[in-house]
PDB file of N, CA and C in Angstrom:
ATOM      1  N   UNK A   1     -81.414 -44.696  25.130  1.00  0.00           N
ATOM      2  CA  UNK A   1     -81.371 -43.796  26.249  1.00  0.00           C
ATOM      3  C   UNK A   1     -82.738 -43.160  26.481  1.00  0.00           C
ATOM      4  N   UNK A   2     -83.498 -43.143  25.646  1.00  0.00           N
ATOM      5  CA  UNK A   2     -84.857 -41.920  25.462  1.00  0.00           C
ATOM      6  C   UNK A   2     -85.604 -42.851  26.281  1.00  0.00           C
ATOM      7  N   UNK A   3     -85.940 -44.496  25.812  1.00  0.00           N
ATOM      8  CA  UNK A   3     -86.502 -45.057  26.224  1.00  0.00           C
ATOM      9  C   UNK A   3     -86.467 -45.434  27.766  1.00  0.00           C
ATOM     10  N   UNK A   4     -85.439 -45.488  28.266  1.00  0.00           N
ATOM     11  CA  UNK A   4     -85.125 -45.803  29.787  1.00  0.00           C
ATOM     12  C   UNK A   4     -85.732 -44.297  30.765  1.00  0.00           C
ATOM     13  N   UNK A   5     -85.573 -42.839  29.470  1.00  0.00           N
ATOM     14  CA  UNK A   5     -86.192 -42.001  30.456  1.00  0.00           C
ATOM     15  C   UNK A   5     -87.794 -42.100  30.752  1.00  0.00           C
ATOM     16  N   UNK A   6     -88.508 -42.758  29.583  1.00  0.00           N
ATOM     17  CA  UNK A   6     -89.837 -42.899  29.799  1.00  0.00           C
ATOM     18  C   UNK A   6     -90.398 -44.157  30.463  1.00  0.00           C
ATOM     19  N   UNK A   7     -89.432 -44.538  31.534  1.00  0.00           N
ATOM     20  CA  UNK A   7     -89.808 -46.116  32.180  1.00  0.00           C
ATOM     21  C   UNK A   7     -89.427 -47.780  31.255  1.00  0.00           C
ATOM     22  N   UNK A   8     -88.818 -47.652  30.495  1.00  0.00           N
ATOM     23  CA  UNK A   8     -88.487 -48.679  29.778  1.00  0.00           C
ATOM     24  C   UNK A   8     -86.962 -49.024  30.807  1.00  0.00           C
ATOM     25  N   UNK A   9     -87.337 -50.217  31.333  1.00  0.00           N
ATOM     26  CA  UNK A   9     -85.723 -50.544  32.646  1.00  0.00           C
ATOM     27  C   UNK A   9     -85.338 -51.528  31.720  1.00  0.00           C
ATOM     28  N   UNK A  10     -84.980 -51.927  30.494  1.00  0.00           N
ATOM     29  CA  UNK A  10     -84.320 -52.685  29.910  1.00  0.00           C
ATOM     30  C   UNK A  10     -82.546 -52.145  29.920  1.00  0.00           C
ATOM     31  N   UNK A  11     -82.282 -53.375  29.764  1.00  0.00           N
ATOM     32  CA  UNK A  11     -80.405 -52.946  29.890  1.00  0.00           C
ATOM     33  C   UNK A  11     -79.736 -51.855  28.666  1.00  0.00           C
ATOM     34  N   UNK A  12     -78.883 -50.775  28.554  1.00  0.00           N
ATOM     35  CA  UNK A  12     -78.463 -50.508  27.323  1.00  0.00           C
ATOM     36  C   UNK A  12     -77.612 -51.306  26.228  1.00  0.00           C
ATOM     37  N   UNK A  13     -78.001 -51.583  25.411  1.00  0.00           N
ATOM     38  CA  UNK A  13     -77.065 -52.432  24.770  1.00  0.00           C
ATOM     39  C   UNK A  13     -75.961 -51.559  23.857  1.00  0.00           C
ATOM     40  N   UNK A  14     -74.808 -51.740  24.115  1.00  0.00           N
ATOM     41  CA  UNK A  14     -74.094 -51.185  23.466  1.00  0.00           C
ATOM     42  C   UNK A  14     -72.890 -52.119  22.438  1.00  0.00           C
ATOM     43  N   UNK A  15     -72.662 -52.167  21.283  1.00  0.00           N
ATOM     44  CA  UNK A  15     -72.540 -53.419  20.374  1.00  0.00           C
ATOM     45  C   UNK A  15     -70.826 -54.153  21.223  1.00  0.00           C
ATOM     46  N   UNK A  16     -69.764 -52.694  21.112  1.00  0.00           N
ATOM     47  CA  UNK A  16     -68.450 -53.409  22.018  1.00  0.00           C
ATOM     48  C   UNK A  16     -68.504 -53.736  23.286  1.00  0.00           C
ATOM     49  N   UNK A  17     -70.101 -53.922  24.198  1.00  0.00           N
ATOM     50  CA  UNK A  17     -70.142 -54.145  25.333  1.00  0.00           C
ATOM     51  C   UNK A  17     -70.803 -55.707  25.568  1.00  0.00           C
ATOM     52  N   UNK A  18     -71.476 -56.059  24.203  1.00  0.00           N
ATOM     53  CA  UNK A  18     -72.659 -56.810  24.326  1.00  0.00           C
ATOM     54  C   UNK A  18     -71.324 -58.572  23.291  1.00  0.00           C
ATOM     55  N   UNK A  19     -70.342 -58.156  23.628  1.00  0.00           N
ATOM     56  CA  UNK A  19     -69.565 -58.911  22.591  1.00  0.00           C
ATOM     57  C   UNK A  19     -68.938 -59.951  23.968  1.00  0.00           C
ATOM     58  N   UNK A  20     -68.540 -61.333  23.924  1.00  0.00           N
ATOM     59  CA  UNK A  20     -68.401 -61.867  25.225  1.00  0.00           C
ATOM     60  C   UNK A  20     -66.504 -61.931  25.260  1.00  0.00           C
ATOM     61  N   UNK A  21     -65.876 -61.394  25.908  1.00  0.00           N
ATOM     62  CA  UNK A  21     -64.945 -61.303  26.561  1.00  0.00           C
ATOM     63  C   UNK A  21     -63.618 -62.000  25.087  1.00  0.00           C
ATOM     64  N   UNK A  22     -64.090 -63.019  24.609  1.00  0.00           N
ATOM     65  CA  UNK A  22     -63.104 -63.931  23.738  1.00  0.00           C
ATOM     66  C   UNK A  22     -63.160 -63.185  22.510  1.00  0.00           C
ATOM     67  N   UNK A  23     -64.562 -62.698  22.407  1.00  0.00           N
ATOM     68  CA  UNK A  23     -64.425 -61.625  21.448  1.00  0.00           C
ATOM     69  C   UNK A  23     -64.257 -59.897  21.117  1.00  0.00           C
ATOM     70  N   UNK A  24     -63.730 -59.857  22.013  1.00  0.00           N
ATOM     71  CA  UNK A  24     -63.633 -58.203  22.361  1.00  0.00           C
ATOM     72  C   UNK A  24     -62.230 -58.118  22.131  1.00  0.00           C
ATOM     73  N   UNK A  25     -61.794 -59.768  22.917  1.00  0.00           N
ATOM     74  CA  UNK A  25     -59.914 -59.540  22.986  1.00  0.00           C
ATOM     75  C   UNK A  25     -59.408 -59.812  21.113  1.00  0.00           C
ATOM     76  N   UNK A  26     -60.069 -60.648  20.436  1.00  0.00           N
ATOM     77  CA  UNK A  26     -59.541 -61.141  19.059  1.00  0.00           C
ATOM     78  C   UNK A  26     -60.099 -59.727  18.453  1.00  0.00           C
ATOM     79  N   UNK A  27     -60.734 -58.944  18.531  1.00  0.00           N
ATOM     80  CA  UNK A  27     -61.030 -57.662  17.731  1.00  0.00           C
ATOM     81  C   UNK A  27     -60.421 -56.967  18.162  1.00  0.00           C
ATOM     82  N   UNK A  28     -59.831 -56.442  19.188  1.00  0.00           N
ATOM     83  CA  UNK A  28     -59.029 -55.626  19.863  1.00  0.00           C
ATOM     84  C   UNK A  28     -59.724 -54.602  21.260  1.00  0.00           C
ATOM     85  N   UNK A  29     -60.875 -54.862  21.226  1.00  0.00           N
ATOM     86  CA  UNK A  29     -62.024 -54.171  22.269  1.00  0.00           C
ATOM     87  C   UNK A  29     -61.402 -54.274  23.236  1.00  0.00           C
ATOM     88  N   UNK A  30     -60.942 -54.824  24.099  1.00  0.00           N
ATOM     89  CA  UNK A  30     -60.929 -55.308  24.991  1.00  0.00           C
ATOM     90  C   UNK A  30     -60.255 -54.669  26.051  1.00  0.00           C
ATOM     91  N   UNK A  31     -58.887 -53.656  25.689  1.00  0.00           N
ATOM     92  CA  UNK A  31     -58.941 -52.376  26.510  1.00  0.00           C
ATOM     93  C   UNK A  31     -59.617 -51.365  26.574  1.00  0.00           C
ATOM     94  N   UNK A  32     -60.242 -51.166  25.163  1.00  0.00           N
ATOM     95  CA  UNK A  32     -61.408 -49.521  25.602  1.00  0.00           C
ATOM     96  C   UNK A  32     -62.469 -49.965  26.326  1.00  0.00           C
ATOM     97  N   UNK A  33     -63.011 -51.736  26.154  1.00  0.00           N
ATOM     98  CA  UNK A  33     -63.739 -51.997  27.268  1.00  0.00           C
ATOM     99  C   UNK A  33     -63.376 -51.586  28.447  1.00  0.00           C
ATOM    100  N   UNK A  34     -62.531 -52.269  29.143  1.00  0.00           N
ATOM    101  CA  UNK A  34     -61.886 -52.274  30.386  1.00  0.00           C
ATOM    102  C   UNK A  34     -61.661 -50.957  30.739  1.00  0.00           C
ATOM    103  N   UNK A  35     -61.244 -49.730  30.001  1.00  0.00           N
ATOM    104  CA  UNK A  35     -60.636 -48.244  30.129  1.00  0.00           C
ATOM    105  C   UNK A  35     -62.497 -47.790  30.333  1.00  0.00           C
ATOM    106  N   UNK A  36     -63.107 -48.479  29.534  1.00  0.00           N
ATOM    107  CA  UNK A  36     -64.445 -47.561  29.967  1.00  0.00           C
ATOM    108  C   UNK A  36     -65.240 -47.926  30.811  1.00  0.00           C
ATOM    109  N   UNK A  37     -64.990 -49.089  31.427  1.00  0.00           N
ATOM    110  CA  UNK A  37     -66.058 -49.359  32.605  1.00  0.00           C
ATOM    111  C   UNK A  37     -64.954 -49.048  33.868  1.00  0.00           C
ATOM    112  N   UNK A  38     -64.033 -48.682  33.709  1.00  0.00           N
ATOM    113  CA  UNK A  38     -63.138 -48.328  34.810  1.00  0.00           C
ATOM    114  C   UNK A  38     -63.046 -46.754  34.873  1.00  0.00           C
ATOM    115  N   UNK A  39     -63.255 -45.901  33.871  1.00  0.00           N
ATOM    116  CA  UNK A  39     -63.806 -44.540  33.642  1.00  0.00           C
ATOM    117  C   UNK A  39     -65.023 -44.424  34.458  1.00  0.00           C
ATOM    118  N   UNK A  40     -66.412 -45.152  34.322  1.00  0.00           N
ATOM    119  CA  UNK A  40     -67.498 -44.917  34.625  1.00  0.00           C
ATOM    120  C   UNK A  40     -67.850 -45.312  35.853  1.00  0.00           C
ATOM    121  N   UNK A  41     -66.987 -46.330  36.571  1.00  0.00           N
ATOM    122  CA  UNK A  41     -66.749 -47.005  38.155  1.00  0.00           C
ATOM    123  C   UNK A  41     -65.997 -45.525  38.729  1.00  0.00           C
ATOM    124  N   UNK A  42     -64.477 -45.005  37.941  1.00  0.00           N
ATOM    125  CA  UNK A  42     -64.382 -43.977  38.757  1.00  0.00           C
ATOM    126  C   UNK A  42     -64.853 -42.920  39.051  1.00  0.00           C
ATOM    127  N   UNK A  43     -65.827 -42.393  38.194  1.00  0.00           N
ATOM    128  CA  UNK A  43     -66.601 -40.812  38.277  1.00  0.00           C
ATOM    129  C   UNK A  43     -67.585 -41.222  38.941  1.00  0.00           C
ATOM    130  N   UNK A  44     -68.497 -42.649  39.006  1.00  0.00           N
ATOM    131  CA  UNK A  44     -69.179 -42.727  39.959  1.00  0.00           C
ATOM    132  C   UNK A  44     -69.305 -42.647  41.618  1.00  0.00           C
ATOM    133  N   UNK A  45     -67.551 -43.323  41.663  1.00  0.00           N
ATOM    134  CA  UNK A  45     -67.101 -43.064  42.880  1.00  0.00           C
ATOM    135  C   UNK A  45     -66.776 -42.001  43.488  1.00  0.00           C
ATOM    136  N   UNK A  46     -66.211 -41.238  42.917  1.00  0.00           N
ATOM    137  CA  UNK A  46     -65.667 -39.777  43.014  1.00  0.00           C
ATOM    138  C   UNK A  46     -66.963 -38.805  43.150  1.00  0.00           C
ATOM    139  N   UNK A  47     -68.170 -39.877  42.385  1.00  0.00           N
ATOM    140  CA  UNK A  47     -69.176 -38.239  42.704  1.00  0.00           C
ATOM    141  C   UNK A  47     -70.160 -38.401  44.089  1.00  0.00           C
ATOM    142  N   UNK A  48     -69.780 -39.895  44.144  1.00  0.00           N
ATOM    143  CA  UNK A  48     -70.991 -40.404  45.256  1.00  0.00           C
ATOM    144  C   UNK A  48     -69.814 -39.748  46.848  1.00  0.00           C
ATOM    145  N   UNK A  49     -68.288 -40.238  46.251  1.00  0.00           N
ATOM    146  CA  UNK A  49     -67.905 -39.385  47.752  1.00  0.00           C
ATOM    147  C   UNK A  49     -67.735 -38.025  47.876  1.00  0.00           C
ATOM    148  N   UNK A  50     -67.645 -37.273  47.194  1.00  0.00           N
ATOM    149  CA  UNK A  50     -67.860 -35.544  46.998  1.00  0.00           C
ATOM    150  C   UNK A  50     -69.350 -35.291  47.402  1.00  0.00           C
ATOM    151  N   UNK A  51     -70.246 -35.848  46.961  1.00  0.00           N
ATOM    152  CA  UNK A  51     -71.927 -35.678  47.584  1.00  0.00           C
ATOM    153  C   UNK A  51     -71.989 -35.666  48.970  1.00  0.00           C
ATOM    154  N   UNK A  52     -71.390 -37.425  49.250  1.00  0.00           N
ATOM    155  CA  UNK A  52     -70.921 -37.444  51.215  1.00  0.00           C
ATOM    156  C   UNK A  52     -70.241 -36.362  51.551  1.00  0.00           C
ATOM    157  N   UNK A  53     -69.591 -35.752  51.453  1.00  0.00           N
ATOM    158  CA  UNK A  53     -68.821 -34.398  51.871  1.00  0.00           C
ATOM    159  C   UNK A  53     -69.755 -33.927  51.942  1.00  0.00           C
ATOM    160  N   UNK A  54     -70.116 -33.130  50.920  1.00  0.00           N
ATOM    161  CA  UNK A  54     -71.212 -32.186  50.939  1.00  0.00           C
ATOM    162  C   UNK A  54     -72.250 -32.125  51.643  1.00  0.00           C
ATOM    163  N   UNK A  55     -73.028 -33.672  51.373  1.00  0.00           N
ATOM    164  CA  UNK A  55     -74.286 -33.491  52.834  1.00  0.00           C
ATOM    165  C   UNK A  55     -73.877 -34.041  53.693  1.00  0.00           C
ATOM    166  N   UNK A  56     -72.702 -34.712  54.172  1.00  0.00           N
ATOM    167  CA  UNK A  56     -72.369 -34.126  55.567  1.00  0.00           C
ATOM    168  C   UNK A  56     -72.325 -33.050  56.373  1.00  0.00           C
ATOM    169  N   UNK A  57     -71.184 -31.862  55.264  1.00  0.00           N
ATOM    170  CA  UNK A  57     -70.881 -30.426  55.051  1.00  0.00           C
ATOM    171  C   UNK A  57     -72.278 -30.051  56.231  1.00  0.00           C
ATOM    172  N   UNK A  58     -73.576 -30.054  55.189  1.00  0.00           N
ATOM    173  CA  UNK A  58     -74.724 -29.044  55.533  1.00  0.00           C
ATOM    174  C   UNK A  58     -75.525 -30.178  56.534  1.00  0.00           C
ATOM    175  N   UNK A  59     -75.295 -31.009  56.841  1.00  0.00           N
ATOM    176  CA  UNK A  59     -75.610 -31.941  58.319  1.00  0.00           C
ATOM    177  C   UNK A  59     -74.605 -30.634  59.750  1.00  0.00           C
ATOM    178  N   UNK A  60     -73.262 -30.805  59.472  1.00  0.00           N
ATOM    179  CA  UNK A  60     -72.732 -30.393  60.558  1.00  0.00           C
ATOM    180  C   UNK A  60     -73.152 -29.128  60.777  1.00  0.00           C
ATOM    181  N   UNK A  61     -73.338 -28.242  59.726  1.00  0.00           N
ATOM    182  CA  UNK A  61     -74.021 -26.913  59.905  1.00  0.00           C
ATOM    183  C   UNK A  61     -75.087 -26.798  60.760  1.00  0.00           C
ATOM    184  N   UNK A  62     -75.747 -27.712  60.294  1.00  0.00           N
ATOM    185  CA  UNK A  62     -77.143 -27.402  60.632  1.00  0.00           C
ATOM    186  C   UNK A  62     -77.079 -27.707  61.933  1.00  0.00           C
ATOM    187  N   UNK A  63     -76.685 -28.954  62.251  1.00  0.00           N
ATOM    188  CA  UNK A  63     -76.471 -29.131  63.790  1.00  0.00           C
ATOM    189  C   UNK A  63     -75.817 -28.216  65.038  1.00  0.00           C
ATOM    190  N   UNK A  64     -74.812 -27.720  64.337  1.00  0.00           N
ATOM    191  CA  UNK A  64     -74.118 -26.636  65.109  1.00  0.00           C
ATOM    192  C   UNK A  64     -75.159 -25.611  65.309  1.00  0.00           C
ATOM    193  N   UNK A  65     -75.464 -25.223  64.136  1.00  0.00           N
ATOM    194  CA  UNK A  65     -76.619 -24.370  64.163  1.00  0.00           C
ATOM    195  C   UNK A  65     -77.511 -24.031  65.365  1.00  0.00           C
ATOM    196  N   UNK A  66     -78.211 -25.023  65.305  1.00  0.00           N
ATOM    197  CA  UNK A  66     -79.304 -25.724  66.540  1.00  0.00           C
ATOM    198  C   UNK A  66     -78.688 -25.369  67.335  1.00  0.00           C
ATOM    199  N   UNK A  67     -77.541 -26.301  68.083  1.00  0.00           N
ATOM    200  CA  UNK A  67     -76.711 -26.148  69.207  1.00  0.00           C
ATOM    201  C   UNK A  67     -76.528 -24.608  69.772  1.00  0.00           C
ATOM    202  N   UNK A  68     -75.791 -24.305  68.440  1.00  0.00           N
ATOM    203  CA  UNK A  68     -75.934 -22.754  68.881  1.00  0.00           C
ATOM    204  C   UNK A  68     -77.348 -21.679  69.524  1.00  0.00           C
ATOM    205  N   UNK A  69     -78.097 -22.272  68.861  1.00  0.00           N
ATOM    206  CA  UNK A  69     -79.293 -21.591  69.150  1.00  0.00           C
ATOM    207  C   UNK A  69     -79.836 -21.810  71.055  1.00  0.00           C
ATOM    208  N   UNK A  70     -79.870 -23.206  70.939  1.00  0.00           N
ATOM    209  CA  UNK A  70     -80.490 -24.098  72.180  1.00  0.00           C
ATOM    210  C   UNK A  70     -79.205 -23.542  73.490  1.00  0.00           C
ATOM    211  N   UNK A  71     -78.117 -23.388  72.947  1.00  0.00           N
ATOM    212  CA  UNK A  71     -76.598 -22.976  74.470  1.00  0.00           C
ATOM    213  C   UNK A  71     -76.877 -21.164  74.367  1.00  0.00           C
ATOM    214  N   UNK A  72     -77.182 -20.514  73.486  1.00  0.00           N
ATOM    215  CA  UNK A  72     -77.942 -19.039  74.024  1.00  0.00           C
ATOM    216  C   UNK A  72     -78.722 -19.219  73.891  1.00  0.00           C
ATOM    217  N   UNK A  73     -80.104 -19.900  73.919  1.00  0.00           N
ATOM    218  CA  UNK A  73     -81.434 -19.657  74.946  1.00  0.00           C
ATOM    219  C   UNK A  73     -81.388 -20.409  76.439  1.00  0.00           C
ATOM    220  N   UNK A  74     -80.004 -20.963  76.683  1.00  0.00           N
ATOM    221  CA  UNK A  74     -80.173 -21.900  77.966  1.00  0.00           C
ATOM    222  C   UNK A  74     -80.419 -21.064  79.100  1.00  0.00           C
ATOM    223  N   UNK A  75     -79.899 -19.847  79.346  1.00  0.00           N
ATOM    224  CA  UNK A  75     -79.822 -19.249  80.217  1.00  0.00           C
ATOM    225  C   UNK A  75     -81.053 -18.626  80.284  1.00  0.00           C
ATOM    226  N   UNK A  76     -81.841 -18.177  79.497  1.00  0.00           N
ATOM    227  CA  UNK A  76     -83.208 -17.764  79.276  1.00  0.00           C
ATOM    228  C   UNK A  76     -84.122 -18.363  80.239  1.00  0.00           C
ATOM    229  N   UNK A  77     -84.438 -19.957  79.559  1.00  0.00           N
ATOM    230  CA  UNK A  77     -84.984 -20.809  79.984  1.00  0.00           C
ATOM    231  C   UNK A  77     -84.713 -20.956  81.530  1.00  0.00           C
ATOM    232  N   UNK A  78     -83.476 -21.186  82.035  1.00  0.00           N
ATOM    233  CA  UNK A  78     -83.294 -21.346  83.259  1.00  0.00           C
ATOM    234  C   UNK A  78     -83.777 -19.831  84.537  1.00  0.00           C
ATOM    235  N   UNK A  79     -83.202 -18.938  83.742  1.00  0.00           N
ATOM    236  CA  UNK A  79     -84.081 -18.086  84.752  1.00  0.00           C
ATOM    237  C   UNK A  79     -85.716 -17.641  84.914  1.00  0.00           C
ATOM    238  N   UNK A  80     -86.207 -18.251  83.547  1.00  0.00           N
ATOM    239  CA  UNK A  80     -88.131 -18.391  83.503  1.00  0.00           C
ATOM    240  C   UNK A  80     -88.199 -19.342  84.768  1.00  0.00           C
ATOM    241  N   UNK A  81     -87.549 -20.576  84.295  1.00  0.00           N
ATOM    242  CA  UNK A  81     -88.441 -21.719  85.396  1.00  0.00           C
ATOM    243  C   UNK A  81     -87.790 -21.358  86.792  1.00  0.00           C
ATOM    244  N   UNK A  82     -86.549 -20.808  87.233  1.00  0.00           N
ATOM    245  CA  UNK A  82     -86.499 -20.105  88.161  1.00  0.00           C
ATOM    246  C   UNK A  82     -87.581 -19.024  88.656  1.00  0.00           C
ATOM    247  N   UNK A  83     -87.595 -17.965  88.039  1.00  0.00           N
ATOM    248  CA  UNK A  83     -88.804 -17.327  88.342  1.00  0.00           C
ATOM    249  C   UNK A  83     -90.224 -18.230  88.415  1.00  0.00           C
ATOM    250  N   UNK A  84     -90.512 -19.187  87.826  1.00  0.00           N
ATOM    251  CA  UNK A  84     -91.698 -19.673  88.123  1.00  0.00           C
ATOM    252  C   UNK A  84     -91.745 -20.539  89.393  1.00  0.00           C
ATOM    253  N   UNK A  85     -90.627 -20.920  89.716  1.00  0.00           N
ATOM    254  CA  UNK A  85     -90.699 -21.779  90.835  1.00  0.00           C
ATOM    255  C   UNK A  85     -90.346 -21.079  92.030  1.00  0.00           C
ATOM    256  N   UNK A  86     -90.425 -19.511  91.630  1.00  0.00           N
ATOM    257  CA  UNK A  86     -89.681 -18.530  92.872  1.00  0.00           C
ATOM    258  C   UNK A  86     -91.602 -17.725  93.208  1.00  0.00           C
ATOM    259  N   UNK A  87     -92.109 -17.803  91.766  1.00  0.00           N
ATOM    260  CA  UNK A  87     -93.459 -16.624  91.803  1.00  0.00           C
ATOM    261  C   UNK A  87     -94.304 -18.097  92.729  1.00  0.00           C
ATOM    262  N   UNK A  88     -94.308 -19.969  92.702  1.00  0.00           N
ATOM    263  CA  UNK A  88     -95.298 -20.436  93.064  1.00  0.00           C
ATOM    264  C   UNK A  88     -94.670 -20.326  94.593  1.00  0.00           C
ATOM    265  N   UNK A  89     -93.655 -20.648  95.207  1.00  0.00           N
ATOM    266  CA  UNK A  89     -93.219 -20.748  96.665  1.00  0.00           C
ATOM    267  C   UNK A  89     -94.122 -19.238  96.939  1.00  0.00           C
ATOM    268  N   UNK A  90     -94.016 -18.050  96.398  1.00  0.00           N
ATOM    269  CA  UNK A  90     -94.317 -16.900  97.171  1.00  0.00           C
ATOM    270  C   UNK A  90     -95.433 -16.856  97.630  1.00  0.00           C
ATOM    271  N   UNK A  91     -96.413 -17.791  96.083  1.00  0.00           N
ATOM    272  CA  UNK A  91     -98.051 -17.516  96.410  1.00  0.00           C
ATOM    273  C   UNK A  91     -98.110 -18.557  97.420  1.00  0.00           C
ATOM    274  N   UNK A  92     -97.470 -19.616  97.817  1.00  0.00           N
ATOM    275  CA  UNK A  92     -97.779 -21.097  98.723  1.00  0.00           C
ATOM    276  C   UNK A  92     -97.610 -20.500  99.839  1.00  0.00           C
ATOM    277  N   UNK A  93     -96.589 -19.235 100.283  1.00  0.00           N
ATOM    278  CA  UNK A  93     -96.550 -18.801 101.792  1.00  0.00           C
ATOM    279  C   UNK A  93     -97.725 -18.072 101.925  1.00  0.00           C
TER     280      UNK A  93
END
């Protein structure tokens, strides 16, 4: 494990993992295999879709957010460029 944190990408070898299938079942491995790569498939799954929630979660926020901001300054905006297009007609007469 130490080694993979310092850039070593070699596989972990673990001895009831590294045993080929005919021999896991004649030793008896062969369900805590199966129970543990089906453990580690499900928490992976479970954490990668709880994350999607989550930064979705603070996606929709943020967007609303904005929205909110941009639908009360609309009216702002619209009466500036009103006034500006009311102050150039005055100076053109």
């Amino acid at each position: 494990m130490f080694r993979n944190s310092i850039g070593d990408i070699a596989e972990v070898n673990y001895g009831v993992w590294s045993l080929s299938p005919e021999e896991t079942q004649r030793q008896g491995y062969f369900s805590q295999h199966n129970m543990a790569v089906l453990a580690i498939w499900t928490f992976w799954f479970m954490n990668m879709f709880i994350m999607l929630i989550v930064i979705l979660n603070f996606l929709v926020a943020e967007v609303s957010e904005t929205y909110d901001k941009v639908k009360s300054s609309g009216k702002t905006f619209l009466y500036l460029s009103k006034a500006g297009v009311n102050k150039i007609a005055f100076e053109y007469r």
